[in-house]
Structures are given as structure tokens and as C-alpha cells.
Protein backbone atom coordinates (compact mmCIF):
# COMPACT_ATOMS: atom_id res chain seq x y z
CA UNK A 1 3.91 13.76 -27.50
CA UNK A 2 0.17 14.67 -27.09
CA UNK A 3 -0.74 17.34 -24.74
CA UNK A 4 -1.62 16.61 -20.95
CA UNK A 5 -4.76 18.24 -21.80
CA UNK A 6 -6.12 16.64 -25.06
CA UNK A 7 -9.32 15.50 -23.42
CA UNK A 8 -10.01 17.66 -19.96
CA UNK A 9 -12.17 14.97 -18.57
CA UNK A 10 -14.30 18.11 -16.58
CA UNK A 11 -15.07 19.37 -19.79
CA UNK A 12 -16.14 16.25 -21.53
CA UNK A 13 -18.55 15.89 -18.43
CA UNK A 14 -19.96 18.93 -19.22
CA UNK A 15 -20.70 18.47 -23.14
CA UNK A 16 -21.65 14.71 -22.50
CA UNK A 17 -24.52 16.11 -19.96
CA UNK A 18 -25.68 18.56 -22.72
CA UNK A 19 -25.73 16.11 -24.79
CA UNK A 20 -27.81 13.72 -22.83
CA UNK A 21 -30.69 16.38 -22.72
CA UNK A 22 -30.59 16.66 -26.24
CA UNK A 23 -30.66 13.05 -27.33
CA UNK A 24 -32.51 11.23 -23.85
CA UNK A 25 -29.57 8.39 -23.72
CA UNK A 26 -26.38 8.55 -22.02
CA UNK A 27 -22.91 9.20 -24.14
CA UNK A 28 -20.64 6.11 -25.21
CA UNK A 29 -17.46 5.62 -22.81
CA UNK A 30 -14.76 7.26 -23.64
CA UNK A 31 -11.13 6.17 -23.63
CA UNK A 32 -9.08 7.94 -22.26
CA UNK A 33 -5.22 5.68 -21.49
CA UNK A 34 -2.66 7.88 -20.36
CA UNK A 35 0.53 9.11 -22.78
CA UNK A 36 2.82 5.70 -23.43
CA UNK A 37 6.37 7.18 -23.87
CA UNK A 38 8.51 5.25 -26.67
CA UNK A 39 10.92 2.94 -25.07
CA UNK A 40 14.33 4.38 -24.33
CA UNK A 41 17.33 1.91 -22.39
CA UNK A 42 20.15 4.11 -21.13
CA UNK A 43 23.54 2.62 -20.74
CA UNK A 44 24.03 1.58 -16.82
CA UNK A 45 20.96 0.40 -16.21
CA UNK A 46 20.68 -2.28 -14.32
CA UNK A 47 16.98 -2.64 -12.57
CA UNK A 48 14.24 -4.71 -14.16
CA UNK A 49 11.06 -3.11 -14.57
CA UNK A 50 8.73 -5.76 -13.50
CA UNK A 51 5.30 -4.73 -12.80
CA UNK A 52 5.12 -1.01 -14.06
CA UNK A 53 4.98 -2.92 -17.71
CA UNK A 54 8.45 -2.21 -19.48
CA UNK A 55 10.40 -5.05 -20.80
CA UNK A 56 13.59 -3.78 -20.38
CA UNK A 57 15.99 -2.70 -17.69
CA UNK A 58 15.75 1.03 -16.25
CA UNK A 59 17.90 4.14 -16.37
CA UNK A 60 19.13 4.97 -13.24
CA UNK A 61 17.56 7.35 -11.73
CA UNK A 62 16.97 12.12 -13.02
CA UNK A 63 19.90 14.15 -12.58
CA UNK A 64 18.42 16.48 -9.79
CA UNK A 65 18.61 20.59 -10.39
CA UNK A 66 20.97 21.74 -8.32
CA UNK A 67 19.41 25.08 -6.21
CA UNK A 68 21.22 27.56 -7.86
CA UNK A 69 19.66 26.57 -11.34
CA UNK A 70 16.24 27.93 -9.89
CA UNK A 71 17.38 31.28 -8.50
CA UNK A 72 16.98 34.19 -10.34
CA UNK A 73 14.70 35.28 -12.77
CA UNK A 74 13.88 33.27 -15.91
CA UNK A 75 12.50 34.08 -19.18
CA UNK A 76 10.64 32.80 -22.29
CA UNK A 77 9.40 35.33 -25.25
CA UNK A 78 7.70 37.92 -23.82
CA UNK A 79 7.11 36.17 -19.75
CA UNK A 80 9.61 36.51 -16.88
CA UNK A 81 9.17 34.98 -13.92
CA UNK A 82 9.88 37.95 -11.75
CA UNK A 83 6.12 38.86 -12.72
CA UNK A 84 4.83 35.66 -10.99
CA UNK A 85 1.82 35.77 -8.84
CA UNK A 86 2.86 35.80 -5.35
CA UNK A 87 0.16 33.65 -4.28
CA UNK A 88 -0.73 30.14 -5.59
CA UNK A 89 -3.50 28.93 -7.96
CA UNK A 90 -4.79 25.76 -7.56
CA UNK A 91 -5.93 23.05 -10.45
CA UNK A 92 -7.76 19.97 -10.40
CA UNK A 93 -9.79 21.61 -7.44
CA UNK A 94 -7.43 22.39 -5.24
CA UNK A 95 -4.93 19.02 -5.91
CA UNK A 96 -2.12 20.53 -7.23
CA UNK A 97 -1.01 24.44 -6.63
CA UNK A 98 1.30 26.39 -8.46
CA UNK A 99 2.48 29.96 -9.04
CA UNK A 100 1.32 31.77 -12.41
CA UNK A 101 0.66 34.73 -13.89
CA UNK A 102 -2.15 37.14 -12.49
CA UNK A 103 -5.05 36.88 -14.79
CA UNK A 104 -4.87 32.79 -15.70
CA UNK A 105 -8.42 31.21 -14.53
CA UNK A 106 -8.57 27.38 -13.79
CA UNK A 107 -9.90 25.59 -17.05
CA UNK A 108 -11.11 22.17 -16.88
CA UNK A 109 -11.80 20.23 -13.32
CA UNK A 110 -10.42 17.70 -11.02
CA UNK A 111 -8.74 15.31 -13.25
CA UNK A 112 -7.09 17.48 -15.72
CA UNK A 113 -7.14 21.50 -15.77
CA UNK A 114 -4.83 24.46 -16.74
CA UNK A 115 -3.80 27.95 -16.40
CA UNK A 116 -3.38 29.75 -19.52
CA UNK A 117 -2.47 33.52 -20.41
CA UNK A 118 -1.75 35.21 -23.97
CA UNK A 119 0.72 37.85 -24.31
CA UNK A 120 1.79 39.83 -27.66
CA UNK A 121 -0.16 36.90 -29.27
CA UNK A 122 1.93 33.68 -27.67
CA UNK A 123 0.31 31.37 -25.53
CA UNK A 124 1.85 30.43 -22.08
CA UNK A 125 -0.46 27.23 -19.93
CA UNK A 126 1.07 25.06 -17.46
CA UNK A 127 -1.47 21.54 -17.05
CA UNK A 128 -1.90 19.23 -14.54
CA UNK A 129 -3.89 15.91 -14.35
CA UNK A 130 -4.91 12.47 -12.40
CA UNK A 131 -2.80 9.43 -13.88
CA UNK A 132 -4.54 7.44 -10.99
CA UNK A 133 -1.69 5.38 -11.26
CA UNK A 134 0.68 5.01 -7.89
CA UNK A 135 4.28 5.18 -7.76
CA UNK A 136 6.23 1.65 -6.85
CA UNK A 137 9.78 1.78 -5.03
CA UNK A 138 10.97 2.00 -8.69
CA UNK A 139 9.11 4.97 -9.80
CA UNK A 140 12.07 7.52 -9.33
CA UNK A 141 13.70 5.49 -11.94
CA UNK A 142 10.93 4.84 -14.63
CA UNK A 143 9.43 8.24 -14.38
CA UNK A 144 13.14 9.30 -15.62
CA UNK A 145 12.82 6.82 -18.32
CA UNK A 146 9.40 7.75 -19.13
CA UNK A 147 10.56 11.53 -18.86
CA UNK A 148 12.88 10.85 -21.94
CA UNK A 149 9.91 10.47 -24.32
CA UNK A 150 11.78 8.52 -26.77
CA UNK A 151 14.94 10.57 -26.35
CA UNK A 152 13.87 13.81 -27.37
CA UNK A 153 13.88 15.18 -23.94
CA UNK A 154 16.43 15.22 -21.06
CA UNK A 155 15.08 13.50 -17.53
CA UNK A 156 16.03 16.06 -14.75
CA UNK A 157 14.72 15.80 -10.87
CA UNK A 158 12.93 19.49 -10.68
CA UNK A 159 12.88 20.30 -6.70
CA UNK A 160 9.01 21.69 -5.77
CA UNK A 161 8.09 24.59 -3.84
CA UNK A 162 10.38 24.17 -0.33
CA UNK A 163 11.52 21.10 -1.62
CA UNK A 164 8.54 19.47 -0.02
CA UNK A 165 8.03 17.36 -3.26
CA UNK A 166 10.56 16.17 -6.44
CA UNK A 167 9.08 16.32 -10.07
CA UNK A 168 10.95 13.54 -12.19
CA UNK A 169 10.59 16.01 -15.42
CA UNK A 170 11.63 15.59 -19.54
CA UNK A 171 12.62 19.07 -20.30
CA UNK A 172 12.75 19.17 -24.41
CA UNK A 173 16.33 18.79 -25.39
CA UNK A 174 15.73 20.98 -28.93
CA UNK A 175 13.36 22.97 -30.48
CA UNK A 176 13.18 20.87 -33.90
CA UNK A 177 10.24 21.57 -36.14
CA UNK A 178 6.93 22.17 -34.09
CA UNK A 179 4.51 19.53 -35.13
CA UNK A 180 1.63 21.65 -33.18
CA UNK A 181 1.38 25.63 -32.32
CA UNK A 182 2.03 24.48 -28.88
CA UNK A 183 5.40 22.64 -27.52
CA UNK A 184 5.28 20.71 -24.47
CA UNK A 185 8.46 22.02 -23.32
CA UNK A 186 8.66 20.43 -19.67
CA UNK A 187 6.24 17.55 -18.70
CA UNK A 188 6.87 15.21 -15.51
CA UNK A 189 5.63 13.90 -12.40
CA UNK A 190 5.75 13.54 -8.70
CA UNK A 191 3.95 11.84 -5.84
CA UNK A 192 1.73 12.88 -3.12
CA UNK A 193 1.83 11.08 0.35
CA UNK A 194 -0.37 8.56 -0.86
CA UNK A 195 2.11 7.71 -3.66
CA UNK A 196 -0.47 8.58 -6.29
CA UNK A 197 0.92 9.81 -9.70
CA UNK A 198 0.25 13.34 -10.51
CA UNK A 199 1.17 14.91 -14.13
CA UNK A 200 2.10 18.28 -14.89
CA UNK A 201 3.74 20.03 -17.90
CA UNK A 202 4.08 23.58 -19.68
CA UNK A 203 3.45 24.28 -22.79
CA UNK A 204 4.44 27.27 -24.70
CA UNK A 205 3.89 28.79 -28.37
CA UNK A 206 6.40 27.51 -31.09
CA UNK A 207 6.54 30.74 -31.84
CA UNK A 208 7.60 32.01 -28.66
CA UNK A 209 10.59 29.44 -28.63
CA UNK A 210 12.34 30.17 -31.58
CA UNK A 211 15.04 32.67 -30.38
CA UNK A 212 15.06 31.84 -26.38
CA UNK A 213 14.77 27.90 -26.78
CA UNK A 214 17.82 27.81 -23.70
CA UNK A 215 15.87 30.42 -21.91
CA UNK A 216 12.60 28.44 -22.21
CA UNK A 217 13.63 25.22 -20.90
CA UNK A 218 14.87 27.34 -17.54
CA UNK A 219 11.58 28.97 -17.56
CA UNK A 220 9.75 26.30 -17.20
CA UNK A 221 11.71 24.60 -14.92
CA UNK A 222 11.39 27.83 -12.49
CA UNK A 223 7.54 27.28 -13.25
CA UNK A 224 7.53 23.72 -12.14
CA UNK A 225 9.74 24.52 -9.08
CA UNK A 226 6.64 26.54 -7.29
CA UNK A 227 4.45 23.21 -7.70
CA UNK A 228 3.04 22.15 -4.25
CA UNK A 229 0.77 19.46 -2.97
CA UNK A 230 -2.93 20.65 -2.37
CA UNK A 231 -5.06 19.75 0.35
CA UNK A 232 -7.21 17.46 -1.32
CA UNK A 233 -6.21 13.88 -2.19
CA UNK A 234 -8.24 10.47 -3.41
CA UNK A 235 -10.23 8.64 -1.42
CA UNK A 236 -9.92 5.10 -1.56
CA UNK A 237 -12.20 2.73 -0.15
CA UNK A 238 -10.82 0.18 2.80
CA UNK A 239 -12.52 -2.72 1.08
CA UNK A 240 -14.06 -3.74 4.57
CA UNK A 241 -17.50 -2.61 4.50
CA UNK A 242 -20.44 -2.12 1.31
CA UNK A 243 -20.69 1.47 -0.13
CA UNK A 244 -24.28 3.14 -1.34
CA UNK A 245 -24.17 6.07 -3.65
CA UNK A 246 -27.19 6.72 -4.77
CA UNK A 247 -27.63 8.47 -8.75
CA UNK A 248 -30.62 9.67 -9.40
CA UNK A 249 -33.08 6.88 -9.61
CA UNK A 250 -30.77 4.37 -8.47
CA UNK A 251 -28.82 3.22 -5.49
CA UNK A 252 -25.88 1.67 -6.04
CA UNK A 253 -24.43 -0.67 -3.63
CA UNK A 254 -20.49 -2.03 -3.91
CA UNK A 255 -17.50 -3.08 -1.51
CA UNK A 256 -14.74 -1.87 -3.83
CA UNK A 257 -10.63 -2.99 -3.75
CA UNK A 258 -8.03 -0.76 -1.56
CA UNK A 259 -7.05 0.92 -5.21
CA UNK A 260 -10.41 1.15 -6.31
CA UNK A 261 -12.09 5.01 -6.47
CA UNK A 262 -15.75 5.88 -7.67
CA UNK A 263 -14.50 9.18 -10.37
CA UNK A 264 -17.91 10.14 -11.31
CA UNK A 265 -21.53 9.63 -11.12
CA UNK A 266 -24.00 11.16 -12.92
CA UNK A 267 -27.87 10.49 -13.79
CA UNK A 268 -31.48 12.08 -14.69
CA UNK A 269 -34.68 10.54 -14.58
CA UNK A 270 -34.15 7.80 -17.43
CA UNK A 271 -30.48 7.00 -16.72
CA UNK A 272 -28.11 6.77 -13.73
CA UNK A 273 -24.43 6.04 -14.44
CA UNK A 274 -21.21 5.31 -12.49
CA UNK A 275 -17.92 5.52 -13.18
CA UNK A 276 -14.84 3.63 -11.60
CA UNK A 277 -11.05 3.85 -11.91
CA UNK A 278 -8.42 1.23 -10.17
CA UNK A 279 -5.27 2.40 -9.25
CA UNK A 280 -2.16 0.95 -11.13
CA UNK A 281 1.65 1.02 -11.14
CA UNK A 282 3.06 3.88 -12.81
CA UNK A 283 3.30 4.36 -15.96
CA UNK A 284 1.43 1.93 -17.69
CA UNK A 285 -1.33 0.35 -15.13
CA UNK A 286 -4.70 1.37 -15.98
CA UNK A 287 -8.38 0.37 -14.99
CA UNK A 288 -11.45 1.96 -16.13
CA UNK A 289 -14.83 0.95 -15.84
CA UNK A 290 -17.90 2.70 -17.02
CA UNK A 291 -21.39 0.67 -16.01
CA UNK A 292 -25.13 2.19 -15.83
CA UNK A 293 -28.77 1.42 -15.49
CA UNK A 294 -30.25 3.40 -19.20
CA UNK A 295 -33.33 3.08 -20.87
CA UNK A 296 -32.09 4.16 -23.75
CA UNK A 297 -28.71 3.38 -24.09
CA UNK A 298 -25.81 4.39 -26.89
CA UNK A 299 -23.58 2.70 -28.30
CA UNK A 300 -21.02 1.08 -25.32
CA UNK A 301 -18.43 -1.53 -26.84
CA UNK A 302 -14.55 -1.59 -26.37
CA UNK A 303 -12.36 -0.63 -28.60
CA UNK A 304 -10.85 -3.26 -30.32
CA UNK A 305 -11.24 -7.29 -31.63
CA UNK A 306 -12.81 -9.47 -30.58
CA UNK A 307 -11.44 -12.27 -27.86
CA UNK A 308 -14.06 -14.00 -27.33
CA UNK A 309 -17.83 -13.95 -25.09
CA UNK A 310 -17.98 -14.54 -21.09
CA UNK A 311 -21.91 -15.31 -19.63
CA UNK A 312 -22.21 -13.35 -16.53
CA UNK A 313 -25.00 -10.77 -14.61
CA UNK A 314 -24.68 -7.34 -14.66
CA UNK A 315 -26.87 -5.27 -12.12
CA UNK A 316 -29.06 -8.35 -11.71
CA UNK A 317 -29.79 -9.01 -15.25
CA UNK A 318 -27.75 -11.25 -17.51
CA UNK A 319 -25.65 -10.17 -19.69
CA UNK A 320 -23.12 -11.63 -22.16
CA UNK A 321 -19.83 -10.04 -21.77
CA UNK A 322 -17.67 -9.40 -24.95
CA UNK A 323 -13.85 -9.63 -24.41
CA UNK A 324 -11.73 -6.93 -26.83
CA UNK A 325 -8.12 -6.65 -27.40
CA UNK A 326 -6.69 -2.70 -28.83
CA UNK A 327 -3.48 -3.15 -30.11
CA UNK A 328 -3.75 -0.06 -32.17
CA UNK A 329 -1.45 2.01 -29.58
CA UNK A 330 2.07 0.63 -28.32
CA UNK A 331 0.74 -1.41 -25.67
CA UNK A 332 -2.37 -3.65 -25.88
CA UNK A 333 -5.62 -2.74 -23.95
CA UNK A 334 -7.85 -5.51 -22.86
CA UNK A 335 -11.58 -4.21 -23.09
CA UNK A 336 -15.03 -6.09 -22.38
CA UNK A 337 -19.01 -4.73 -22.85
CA UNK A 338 -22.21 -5.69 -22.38
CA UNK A 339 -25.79 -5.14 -22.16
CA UNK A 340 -28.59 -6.53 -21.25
CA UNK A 341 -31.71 -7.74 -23.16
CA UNK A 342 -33.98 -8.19 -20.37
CA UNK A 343 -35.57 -4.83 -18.48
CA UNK A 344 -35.62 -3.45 -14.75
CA UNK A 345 -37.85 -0.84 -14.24
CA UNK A 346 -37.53 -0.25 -18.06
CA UNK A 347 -33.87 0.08 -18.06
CA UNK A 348 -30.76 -2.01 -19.50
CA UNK A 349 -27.88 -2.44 -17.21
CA UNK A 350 -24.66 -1.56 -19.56
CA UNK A 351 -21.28 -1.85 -18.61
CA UNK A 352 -17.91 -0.79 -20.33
CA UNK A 353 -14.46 -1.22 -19.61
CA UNK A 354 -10.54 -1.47 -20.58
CA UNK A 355 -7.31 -2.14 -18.84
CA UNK A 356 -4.10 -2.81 -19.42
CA UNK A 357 -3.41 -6.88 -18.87
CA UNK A 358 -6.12 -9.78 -19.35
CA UNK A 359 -5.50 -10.40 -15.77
CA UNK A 360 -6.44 -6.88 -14.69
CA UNK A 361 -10.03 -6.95 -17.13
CA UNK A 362 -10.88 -10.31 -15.31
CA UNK A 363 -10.90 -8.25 -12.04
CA UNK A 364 -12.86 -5.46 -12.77
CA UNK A 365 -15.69 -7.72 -14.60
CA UNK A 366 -15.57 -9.80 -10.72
CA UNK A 367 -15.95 -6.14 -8.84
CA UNK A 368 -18.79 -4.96 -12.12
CA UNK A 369 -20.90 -8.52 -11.35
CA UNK A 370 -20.63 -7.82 -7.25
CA UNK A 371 -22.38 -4.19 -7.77
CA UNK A 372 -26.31 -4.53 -6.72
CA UNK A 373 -28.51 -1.76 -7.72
CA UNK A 374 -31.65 -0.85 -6.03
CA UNK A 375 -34.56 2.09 -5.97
């Protein structure tokens, strides 16, 4: 299982606007899918998935902690919760909150961050990040299948802070042979009152687990049971009336869908760029969509083969649209690119994106083609 944190989109942001005022042209769009668990059909099941994406039935749904298996003080190498923080630190600017250990700074931004500390050279983080996927009426029960990553971890419903909120949580079953000098030894999810998907995990050195494996997997429950909701949430758009955000140069003017959300914008004086996510059913719904006005601009195709070309406009301009297929991972992502020949204002309007059905990649080239962009 890759870490939570293998990309901290914050701190991509960051080096990618470095690196646009070294080399004058904006960077290539980044993929960026969420963690697919391996399949894993548990005996009673009886739901079908439908349309979160599995093919199979689900598990019923996490055994939930009883209170008592909180209490008390928990430990892993050389931690114990009894020397918790009293008071919270937030991630992904003030989404998620969580008690830690005095001296762990935020790291990373408001889709994926951590707290980290080091102690008698082990490292200690608990991660959270933005799946900006939404939980269905079913999500109880595939976030326990998804929890089970393949069967190497046990699906357990880990209460939150006042039991305001439930994390559906694997907790690693057995130590095994590290692949990594960090174990993901408790990694789940919950829902805020919008029903969005947020991820969270801890992670602790291999070496740190080798004698208290049973005394790490209560740790980090304890850890996960002071999660709380933060204040801030995403802000969808009612569909009802047109948008402007202007970026740099540019105005941009859209009317996006109810689970449509404008991530990130960024521009200087030769390029402006937006960048769009849609909302899908957890755990295997994704949108992105990556489009910009650039005078100079990199390199911005899909991953995968081709499927075939689509005529269309593109900020005005006409563009050809080429359709991709990834099947390198273990479900297919439908991509689409394009760029323009013709100049406005000396720029090419560029446009990236992938999903996860045919069906879905239609859509978001209709909403790409409705965006007008002005001065």
C-alpha cells in the first residue's frame, strides 16, 4: 500500500511554481488517482456494489471498537499516548484536527498534509488527505472492504473524538517484512456532513514495530480516536448561476455541476491555469481536469493509448481532443488532451484530463468546452 502522502499536492504546487519561473511555461498535469485496494469478498456478503465501481458483492459492514479498547494509555516504541498534546492540530488547513505530539508542524496543505515527530531515531506521522470522492448509503460497507487492502489488514469502525464521527479503518493484521522504512499501520476513512470522503492513516518506523507490533496497532487506533471534523469544508457550486475567477491575465467564466469544485488556480504574466475536480462515489470515482491559457506550454497528454480523436473548442479556439485509455493500474482511467494551434493574445488554450469511466471523460470535456475566457 503506498503512503497517503506520496505526492502532497501543496507541495507539488510549490515546486511546480518554482519551476515555472525557471523555465517560462507551466508544468505538465500530474496524476494523481487515489490508492485502489486489491479486491477482497468476505463470506456473508450480500450487497452489490453498483456505482462505487466493484464487481462483486460487499462485506458487511467494520466491527466497531468497543469504548473500553480506547481507554487507557497506549504505546508504540518509544511514544505513549499519555504524552499527547492536549489541544488539537489541524491539517489540510484546518479540515481535519487531531491530537499529536507537541513539537509536530503541519507539512503539506489542504489536500494532503501530516504531522510528523522523531524520537530515539523512529519516525511517528499521522496523514490526512482530500479523496474528493463522497460517501453513497453503501459506503459504511465498502470502506470496510476497501479497509482490508487485499486482506492484509483487519476493517474495524474506530469511534472519533466524542463519537461525533466513525473512521471505517484497516489496522495491519501483521508486521511481515517491511517493504518501506515506514508501515502504514492504520489507514481509513470517515465522512463529514457533506458526505465527502476524508483519508487518514499513521505511519510508523519498521523499526519501531518489531517488538510492540500488538501495542502499535492500539496506538494508533487511540491516535485515530482524537480525529475531529474541522471547520472548513468544500464548496461546491449550485450549478444555477455562471462563476468568474479571474487568474492573472485571464478571467475565467463557468457554471460548474453540484459535485464540481475549482482546487486550484494559479498564473503569471504568460500563463493562467485552472484546475477542477468532480466529486465521485467512494472509492473509485474520480474526475480531474487541468485546462489553461499558456504561451508556452509543456508537454499536457494523458496517460495512456490512444482511443481515438474528438473535434471540439477549447477556450474559444479549436482544438482536437485526443481520447486515452491507462490500464496500467487495476482499474482503467479514461484520459483526453488537447491544444490548440491557433493564438489568443499569443496564448494556446490546453486542456488535460482523466477519470474513471468513458461516460464520466465525456462530461468533463462538455463542462471544459462551456468555460469562456476573457481579459
Amino acid at each position: 500500500m503506498r503512503s497517503l502522502l506520496y505526492a502532497p499536492h501543496a507541495l507539488l504546487a510549490a515546486s511546480a511554481v518554482a519551476t515555472i519561473l525557471a523555465c517560462n511555461s507551466t508544468p505538465p498535469p500530474t496524476t494523481t488517482a487515489p490508492v485502489t485496494p486489491v479486491t477482497d469478498p468476505r463470506p456473508g456478503a450480500t450487497a452489490r456494489s453498483g456505482a462505487g465501481g466493484d464487481d462483486d458483492v460487499l462485506p458487511p459492514a467494520a466491527r466497531a471498537l468497543a469504548k473500553d479498547e480506547l481507554e487507557g494509555d497506549k504505546t508504540c516504541g518509544p511514544w505513549s499516548t499519555k504524552d499527547l498534546a492536549k489541544a488539537e492540530s489541524a491539517l489540510l488547513e484546518d479540515r481535519v484536527r487531531v491530537r499529536f505530539f507537541a513539537g509536530a508542524a503541519p507539512q503539506g496543505g489542504k489536500e494532503s498534509g501530516k504531522l510528523e515527530v522523531q524520537k530515539n531515531g523512529e519516525t511517528l506521522f499521522v496523514g490526512a488527505r482530500e479523496t474528493f470522492q463522497r460517501g453513497d448509503d453503501l459506503f459504511d460497507r465498502r470502506a470496510a472492504k476497501a479497509a482490508a487492502f487485499g486482506g492484509d489488514y483487519e476493517p474495524v469502525a474506530v469511534p472519533g473524538k466524542d463519537g461525533k464521527l466513525t473512521i471505517v479503518t484497516g489496522v495491519k493484521k501483521e508486521l511481515g517484512t517491511p517493504k518501506g522504512d515506514l508501515v502504514a499501520i492504520a489507514h481509513g476513512w470517515f465522512l463529514d456532513p457533506n458526505r465527502d470522503v476524508l483519508d487518514v492513516a499513521v505511519f510508523v518506523s519498521a523499526g519501531a514495530l518489531g517488538t510492540d507490533f500488538a501495542k502499535c496497532r492500539l496506538f494508533a487506533e487511540k491516535i485515530l480516536g482524537t480525529v475531529s471534523q474541522g471547520p472548513r469544508m468544500l464548496a461546491y457550486a449550485k450549478g444555477v448561476a455562471d462563476i468568474d475567477t479571474q487568474v492573472s491575465y485571464a478571467k475565467f467564466t463557468y457554471r460548474p455541476g453540484p459535485d464540481w469544485v475549482l482546487t486550484d488556480a494559479m498564473g503569471i504574466h504568460d500563463f493562467a491555469r485552472m484546475h477542477f475536480r468532480k466529486r465521485g462515489v467512494f472509492p473509485h470515482e474520480i474526475t480531474e481536469l487541468q485546462m489553461a491559457l499558456d504561451s508556452h506550454p509543456g508537454d499536457w497528454k494523458s496517460d495512456g493509448d490512444p482511443e481515438g480523436d474528438r473535434e471540439g473548442k477549447l477556450l474559444g479556439l479549436a482544438v482536437t481532443w485526443h481520447l486515452t485509455k491507462d490500464t496500467s493500474g487495476s482499474r482503467p482511467l479514461y484520459g483526453a488532451w488537447a491544444r490548440s494551434t491557433a493564438l489568443v493574445h499569443n496564448d494556446h488554450a490546453v486542456a488535460s484530463l482523466f477519470t474513471s469511466s468513458a461516460a464520466d471523460r465525456d462530461e468533463a470535456i462538455r463542462f471544459a468546452e462551456s468555460i469562456r475566457a476573457g481579459r
